[in-house]
PDB file of N, CA and C in Angstrom:
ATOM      1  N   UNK A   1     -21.371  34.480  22.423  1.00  0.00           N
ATOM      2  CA  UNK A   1     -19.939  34.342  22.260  1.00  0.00           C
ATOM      3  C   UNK A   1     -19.461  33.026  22.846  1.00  0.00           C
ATOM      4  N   UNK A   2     -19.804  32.508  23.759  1.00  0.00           N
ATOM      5  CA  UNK A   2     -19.718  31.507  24.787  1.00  0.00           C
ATOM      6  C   UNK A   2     -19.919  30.205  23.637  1.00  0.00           C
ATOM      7  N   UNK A   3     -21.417  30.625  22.943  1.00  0.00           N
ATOM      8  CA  UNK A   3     -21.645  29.187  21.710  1.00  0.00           C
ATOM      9  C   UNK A   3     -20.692  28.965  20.511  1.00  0.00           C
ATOM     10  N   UNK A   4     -20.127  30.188  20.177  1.00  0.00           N
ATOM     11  CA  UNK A   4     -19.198  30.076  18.912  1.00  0.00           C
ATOM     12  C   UNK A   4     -17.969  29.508  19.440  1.00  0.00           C
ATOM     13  N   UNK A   5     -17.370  29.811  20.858  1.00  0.00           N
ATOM     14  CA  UNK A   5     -16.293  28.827  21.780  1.00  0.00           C
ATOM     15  C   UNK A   5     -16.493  27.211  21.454  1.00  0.00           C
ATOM     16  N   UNK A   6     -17.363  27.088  22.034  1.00  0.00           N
ATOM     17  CA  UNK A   6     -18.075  25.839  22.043  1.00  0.00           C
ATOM     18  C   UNK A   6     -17.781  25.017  20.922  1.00  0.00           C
ATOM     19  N   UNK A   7     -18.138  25.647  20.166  1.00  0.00           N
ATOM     20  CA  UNK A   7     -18.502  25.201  18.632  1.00  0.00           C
ATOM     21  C   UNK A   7     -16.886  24.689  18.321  1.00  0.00           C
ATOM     22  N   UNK A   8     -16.146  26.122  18.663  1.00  0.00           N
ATOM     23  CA  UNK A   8     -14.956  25.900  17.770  1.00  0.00           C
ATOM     24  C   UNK A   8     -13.839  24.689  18.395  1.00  0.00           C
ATOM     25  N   UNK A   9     -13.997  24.381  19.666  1.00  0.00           N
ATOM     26  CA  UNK A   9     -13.481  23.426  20.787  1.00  0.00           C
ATOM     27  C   UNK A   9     -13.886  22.136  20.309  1.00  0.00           C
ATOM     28  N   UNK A  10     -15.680  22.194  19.726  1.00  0.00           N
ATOM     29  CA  UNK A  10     -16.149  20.741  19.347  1.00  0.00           C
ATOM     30  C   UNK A  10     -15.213  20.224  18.003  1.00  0.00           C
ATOM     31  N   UNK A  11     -15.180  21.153  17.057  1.00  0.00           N
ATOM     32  CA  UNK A  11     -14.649  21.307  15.907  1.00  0.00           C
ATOM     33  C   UNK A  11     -12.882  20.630  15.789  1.00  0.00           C
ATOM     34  N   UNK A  12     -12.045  21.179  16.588  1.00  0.00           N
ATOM     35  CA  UNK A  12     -11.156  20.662  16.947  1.00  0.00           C
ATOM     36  C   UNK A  12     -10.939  19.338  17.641  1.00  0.00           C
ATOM     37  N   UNK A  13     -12.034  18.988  18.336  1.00  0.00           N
ATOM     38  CA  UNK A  13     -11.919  17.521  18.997  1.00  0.00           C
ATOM     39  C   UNK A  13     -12.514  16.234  17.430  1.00  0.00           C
ATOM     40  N   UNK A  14     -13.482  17.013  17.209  1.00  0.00           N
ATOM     41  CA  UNK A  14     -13.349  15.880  15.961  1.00  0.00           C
ATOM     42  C   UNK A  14     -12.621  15.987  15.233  1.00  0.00           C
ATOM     43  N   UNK A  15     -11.805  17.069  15.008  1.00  0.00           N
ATOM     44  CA  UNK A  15     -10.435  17.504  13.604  1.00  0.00           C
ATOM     45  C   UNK A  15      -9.457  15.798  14.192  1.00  0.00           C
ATOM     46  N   UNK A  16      -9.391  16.254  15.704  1.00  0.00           N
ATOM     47  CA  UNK A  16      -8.043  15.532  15.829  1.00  0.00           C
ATOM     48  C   UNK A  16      -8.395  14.047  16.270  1.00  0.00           C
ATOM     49  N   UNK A  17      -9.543  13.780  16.566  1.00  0.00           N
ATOM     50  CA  UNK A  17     -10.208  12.186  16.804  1.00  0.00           C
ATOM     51  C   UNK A  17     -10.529  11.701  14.877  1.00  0.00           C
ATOM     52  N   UNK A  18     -11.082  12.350  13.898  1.00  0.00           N
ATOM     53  CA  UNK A  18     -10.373  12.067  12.361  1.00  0.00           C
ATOM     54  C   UNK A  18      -8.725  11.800  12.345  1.00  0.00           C
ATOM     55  N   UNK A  19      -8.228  12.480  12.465  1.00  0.00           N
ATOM     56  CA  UNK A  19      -6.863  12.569  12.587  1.00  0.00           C
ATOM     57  C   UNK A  19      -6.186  11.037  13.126  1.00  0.00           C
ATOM     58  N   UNK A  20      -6.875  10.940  14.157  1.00  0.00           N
ATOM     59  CA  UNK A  20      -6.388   9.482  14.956  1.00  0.00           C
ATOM     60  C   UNK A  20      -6.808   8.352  14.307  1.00  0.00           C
ATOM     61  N   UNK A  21      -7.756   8.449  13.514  1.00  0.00           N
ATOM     62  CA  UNK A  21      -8.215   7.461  12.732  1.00  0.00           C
ATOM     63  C   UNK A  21      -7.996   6.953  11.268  1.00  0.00           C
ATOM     64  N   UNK A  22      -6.610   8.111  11.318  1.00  0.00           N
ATOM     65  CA  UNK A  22      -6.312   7.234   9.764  1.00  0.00           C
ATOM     66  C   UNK A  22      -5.144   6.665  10.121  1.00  0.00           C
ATOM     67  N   UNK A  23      -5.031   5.487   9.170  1.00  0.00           N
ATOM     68  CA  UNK A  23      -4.194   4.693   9.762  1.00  0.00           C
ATOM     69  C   UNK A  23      -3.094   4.050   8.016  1.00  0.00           C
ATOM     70  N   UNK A  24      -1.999   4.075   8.211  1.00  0.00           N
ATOM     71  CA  UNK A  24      -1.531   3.702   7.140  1.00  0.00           C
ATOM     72  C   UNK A  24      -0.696   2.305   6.999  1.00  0.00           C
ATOM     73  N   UNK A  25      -0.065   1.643   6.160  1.00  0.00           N
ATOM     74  CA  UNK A  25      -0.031   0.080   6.127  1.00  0.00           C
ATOM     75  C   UNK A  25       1.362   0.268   5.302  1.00  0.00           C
ATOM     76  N   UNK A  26       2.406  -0.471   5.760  1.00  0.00           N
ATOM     77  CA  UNK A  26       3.677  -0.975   4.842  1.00  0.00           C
ATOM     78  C   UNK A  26       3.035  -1.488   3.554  1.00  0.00           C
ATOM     79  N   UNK A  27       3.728  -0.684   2.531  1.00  0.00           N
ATOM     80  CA  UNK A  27       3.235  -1.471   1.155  1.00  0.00           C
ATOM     81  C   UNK A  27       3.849  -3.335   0.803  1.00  0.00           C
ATOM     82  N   UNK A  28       4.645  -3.363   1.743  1.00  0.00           N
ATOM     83  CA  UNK A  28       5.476  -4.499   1.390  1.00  0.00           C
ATOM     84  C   UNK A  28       4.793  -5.875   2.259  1.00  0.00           C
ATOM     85  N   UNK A  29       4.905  -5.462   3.664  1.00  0.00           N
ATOM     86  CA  UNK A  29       4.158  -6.584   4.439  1.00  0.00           C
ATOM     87  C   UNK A  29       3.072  -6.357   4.979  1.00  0.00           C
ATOM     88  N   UNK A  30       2.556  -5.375   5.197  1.00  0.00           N
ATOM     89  CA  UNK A  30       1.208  -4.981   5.261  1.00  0.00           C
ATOM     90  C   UNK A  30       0.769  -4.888   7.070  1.00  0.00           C
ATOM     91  N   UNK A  31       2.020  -4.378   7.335  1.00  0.00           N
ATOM     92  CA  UNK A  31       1.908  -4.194   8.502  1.00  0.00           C
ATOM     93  C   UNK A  31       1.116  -2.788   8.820  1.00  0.00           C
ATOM     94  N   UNK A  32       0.557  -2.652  10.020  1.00  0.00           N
ATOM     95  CA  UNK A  32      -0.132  -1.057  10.220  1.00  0.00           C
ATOM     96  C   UNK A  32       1.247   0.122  10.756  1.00  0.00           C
ATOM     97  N   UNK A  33       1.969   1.285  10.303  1.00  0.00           N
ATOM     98  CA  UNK A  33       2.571   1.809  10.462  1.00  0.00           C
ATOM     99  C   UNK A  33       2.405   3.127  11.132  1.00  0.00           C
ATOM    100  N   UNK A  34       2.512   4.489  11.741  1.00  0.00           N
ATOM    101  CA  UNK A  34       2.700   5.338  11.685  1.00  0.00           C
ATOM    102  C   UNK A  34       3.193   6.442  10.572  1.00  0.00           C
ATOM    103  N   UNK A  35       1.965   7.936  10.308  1.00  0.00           N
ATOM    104  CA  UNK A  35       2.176   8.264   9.430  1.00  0.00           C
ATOM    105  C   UNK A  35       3.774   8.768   9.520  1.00  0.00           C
ATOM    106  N   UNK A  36       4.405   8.811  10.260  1.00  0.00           N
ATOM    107  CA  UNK A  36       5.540   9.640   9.682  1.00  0.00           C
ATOM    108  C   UNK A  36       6.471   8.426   8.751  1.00  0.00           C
ATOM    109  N   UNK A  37       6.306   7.290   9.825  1.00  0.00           N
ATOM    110  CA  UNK A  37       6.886   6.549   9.315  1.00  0.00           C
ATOM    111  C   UNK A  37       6.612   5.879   7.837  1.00  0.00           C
ATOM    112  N   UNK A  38       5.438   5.977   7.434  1.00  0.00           N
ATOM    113  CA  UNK A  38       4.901   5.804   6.222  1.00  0.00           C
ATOM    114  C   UNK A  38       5.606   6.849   5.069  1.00  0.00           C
ATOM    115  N   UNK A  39       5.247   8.155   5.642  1.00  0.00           N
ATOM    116  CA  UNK A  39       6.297   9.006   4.754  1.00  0.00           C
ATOM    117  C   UNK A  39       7.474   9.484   4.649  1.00  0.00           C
ATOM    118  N   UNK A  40       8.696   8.848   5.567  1.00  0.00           N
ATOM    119  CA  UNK A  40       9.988   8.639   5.491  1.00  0.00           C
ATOM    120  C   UNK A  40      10.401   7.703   4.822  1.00  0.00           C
ATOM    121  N   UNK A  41       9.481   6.449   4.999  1.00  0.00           N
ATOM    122  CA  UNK A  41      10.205   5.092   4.946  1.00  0.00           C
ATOM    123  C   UNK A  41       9.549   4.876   3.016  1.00  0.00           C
ATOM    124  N   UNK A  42       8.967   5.787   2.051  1.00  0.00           N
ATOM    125  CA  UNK A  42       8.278   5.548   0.712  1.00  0.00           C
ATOM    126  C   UNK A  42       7.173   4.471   0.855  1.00  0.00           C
ATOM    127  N   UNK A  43       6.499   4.549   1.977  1.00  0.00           N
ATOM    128  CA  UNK A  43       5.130   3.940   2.139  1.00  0.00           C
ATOM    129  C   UNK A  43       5.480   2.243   2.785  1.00  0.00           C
ATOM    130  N   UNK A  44       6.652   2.475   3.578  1.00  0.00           N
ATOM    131  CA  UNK A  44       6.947   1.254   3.741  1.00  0.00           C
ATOM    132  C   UNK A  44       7.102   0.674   5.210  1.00  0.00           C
ATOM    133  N   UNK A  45       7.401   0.078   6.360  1.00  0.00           N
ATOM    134  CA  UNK A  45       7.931   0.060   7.422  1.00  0.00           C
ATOM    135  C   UNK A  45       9.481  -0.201   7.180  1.00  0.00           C
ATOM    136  N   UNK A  46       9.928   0.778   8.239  1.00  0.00           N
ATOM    137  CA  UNK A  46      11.221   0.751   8.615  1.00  0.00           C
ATOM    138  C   UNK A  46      11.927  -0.653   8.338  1.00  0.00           C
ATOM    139  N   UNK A  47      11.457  -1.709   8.668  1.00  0.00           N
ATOM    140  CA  UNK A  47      12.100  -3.178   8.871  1.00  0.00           C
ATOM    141  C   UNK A  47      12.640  -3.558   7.044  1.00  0.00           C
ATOM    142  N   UNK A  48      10.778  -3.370   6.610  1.00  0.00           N
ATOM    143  CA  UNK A  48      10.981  -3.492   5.020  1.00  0.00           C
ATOM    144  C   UNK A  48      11.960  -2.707   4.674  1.00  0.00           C
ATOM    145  N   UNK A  49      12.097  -1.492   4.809  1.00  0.00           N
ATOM    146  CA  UNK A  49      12.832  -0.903   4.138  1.00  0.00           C
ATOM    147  C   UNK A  49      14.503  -0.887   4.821  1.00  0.00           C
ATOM    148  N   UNK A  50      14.993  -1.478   5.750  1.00  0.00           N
ATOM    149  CA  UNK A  50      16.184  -1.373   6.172  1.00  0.00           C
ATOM    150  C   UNK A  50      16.360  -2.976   5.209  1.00  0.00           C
ATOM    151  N   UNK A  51      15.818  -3.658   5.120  1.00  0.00           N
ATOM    152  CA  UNK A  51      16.212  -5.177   4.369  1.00  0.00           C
ATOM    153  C   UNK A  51      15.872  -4.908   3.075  1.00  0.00           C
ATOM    154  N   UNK A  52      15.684  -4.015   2.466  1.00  0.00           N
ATOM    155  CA  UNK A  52      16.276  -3.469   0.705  1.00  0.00           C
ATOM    156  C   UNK A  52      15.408  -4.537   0.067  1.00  0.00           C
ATOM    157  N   UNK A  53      15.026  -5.406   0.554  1.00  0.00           N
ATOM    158  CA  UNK A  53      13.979  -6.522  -0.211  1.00  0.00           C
ATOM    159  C   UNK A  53      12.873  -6.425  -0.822  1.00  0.00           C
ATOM    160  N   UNK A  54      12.771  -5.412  -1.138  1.00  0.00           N
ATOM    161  CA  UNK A  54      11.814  -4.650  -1.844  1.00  0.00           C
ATOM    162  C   UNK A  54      12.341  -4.974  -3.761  1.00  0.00           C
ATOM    163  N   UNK A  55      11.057  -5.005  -4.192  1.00  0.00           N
ATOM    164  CA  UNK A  55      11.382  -5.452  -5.473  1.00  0.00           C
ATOM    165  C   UNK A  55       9.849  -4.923  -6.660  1.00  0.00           C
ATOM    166  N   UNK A  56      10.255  -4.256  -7.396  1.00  0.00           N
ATOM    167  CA  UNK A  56       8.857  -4.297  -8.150  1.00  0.00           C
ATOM    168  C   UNK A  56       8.369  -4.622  -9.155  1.00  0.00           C
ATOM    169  N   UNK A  57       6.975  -4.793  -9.075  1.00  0.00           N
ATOM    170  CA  UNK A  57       6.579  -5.761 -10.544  1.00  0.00           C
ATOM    171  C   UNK A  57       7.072  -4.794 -11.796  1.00  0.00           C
ATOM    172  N   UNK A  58       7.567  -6.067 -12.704  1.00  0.00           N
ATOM    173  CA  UNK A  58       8.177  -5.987 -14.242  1.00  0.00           C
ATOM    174  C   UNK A  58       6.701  -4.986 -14.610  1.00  0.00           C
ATOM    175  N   UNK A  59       5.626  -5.332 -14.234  1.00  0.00           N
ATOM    176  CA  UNK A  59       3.860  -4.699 -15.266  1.00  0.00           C
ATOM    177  C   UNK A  59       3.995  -3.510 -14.577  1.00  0.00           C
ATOM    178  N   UNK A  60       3.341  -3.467 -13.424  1.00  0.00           N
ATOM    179  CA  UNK A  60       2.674  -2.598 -12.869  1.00  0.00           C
ATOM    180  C   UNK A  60       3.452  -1.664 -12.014  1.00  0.00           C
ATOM    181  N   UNK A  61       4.539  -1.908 -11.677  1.00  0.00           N
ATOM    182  CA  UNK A  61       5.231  -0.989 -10.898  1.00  0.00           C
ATOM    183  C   UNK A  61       5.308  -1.175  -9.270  1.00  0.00           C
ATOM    184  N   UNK A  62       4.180  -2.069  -8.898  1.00  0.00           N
ATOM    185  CA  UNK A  62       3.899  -2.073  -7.342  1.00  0.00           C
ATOM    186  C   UNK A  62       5.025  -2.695  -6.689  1.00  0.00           C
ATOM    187  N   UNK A  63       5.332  -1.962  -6.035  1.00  0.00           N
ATOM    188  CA  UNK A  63       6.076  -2.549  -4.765  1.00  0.00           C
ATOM    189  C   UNK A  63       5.781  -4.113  -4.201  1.00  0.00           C
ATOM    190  N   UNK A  64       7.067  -5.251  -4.227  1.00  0.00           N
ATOM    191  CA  UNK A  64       6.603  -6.453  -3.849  1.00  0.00           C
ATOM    192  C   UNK A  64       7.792  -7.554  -3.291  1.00  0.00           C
ATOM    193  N   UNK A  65       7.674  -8.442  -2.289  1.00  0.00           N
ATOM    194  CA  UNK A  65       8.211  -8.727  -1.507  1.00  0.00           C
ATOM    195  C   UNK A  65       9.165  -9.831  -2.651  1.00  0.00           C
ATOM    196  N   UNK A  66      10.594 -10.145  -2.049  1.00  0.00           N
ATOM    197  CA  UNK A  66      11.594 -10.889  -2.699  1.00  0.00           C
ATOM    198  C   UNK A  66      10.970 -12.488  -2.862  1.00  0.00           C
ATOM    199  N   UNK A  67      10.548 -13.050  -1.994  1.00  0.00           N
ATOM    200  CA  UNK A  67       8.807 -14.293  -2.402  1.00  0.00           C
ATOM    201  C   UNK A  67       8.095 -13.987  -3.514  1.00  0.00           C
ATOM    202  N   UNK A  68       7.472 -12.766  -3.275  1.00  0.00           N
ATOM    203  CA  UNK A  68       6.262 -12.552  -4.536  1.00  0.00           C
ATOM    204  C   UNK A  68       7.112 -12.769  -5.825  1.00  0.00           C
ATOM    205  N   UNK A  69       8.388 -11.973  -6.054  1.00  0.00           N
ATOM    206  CA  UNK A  69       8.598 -11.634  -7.268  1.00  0.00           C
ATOM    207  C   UNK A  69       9.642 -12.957  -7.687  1.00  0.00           C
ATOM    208  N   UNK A  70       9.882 -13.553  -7.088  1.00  0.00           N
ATOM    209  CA  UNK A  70      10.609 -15.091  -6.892  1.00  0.00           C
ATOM    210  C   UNK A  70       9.266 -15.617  -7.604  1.00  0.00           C
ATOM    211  N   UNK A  71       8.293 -16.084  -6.984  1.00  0.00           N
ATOM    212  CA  UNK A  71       7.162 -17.002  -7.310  1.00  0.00           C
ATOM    213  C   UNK A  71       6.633 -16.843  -8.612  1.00  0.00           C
ATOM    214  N   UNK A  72       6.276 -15.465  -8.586  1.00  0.00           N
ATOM    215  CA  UNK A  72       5.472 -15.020  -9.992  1.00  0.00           C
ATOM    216  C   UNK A  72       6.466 -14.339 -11.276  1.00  0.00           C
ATOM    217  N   UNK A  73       7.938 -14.561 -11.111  1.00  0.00           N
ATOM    218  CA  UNK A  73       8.658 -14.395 -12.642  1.00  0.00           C
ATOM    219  C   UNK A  73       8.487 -13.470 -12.220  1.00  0.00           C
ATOM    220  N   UNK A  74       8.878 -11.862 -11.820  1.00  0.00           N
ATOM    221  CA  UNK A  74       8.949 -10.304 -11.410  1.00  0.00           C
ATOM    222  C   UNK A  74       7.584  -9.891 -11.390  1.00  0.00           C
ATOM    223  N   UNK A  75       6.395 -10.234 -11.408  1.00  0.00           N
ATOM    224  CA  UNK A  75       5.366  -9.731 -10.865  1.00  0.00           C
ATOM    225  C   UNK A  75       4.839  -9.943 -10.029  1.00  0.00           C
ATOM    226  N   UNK A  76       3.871  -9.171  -9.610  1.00  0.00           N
ATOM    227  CA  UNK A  76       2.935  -9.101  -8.443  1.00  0.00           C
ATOM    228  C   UNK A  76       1.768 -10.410  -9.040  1.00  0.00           C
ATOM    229  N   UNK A  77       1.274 -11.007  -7.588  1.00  0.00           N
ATOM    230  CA  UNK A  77       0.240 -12.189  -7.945  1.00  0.00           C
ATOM    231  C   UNK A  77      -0.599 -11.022  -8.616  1.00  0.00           C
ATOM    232  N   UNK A  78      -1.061 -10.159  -8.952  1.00  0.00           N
ATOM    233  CA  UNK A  78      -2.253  -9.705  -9.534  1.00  0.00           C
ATOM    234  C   UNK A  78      -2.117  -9.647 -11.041  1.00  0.00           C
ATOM    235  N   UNK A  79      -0.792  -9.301 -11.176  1.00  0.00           N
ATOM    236  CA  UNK A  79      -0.335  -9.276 -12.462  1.00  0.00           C
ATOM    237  C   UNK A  79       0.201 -10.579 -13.417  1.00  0.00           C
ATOM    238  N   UNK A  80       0.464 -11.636 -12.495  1.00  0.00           N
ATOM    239  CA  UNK A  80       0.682 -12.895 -12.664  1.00  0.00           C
ATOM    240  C   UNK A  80      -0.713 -13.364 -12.854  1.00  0.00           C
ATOM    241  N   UNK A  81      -1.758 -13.462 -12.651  1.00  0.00           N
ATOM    242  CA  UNK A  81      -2.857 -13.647 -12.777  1.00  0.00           C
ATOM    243  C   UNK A  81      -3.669 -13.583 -13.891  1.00  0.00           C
ATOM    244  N   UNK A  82      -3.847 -11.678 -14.476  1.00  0.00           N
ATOM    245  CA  UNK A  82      -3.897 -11.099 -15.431  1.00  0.00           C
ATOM    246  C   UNK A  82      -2.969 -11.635 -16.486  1.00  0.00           C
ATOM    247  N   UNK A  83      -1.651 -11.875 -16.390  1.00  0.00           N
ATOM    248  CA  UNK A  83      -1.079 -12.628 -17.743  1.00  0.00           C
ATOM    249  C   UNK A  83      -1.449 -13.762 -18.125  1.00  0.00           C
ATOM    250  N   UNK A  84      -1.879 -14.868 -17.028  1.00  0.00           N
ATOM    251  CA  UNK A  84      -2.380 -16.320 -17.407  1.00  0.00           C
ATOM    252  C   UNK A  84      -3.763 -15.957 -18.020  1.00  0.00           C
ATOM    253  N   UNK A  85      -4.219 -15.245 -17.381  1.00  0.00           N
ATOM    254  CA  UNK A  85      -5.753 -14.742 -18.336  1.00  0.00           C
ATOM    255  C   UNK A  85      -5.426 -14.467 -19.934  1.00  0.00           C
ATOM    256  N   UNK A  86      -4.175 -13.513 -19.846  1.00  0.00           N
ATOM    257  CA  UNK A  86      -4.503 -13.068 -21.549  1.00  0.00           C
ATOM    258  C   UNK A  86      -4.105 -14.429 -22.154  1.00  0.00           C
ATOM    259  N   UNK A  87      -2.653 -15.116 -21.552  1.00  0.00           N
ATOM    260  CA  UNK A  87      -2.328 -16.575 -22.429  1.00  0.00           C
ATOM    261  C   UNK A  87      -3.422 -17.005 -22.902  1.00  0.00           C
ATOM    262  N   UNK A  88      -4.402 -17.810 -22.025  1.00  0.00           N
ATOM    263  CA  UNK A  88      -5.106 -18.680 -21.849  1.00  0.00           C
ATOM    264  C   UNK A  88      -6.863 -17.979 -22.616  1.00  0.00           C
ATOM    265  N   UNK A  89      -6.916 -16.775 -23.091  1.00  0.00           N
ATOM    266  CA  UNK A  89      -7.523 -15.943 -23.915  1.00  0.00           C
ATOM    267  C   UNK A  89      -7.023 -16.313 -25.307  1.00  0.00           C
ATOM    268  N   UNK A  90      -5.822 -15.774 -25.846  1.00  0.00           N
ATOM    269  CA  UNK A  90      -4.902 -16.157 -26.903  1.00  0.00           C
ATOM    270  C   UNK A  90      -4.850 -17.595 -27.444  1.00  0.00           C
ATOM    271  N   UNK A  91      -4.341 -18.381 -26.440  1.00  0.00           N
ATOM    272  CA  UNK A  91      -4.510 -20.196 -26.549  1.00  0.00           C
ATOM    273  C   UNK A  91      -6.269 -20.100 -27.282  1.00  0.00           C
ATOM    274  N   UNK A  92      -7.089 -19.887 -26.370  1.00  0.00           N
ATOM    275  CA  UNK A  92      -8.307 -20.038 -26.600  1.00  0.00           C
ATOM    276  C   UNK A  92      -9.048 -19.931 -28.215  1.00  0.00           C
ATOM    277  N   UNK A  93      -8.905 -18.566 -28.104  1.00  0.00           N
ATOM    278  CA  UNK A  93      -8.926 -17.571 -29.437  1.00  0.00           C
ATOM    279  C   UNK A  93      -7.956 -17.212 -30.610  1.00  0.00           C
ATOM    280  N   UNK A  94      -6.731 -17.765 -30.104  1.00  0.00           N
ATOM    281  CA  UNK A  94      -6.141 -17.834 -31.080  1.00  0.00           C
ATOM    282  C   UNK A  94      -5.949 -16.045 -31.411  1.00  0.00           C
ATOM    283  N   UNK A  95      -5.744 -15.559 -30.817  1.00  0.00           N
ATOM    284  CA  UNK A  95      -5.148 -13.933 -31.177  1.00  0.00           C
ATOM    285  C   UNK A  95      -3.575 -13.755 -31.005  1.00  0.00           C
TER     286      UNK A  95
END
């Protein structure tokens, strides 16, 4: 009885040392956050999200900073990227 204690005490110390180890990130600046704050704030930090500067790509939907979507015409650099590819496919090939 004493070993199934044991067991279940070990069980709980790694539940909650997992637990401590996940760690979540502002989608906007990529700061490391707290989960609550991750899921109050729509995956964001408080700061990002009190400055409304949040903006998302025209393609893909992702969440992206008032810079990104300034620089790249309303997308995300990934998606800005991917479009010079298809142009420059098209130019190429002629499609």
């Amino acid at each position: 009885m004493t070993c199934l204690k044991e067991r279940e005490n070990k069980k709980r110390v790694v539940a909650s040392k997992e637990e401590k180890e996940e760690k979540y990130y502002c989608s906007v600046c990529g700061r490391e956050i707290s989960k609550e704050e991750y899921e109050i704030f729509d995956g964001m930090c408080r700061e990002c999200w009190e400055e409304q500067k949040v903006y998302e790509c025209m393609r893909c939907g992702r969440k992206i900073t008032e810079k990104e979507y300034e620089t790249y015409g309303g997308l995300c650099q990934e998606c800005h990227e991917i479009e010079i590819d298809e142009l420059d496919y098209e130019n190429e090939y002629g499609c």
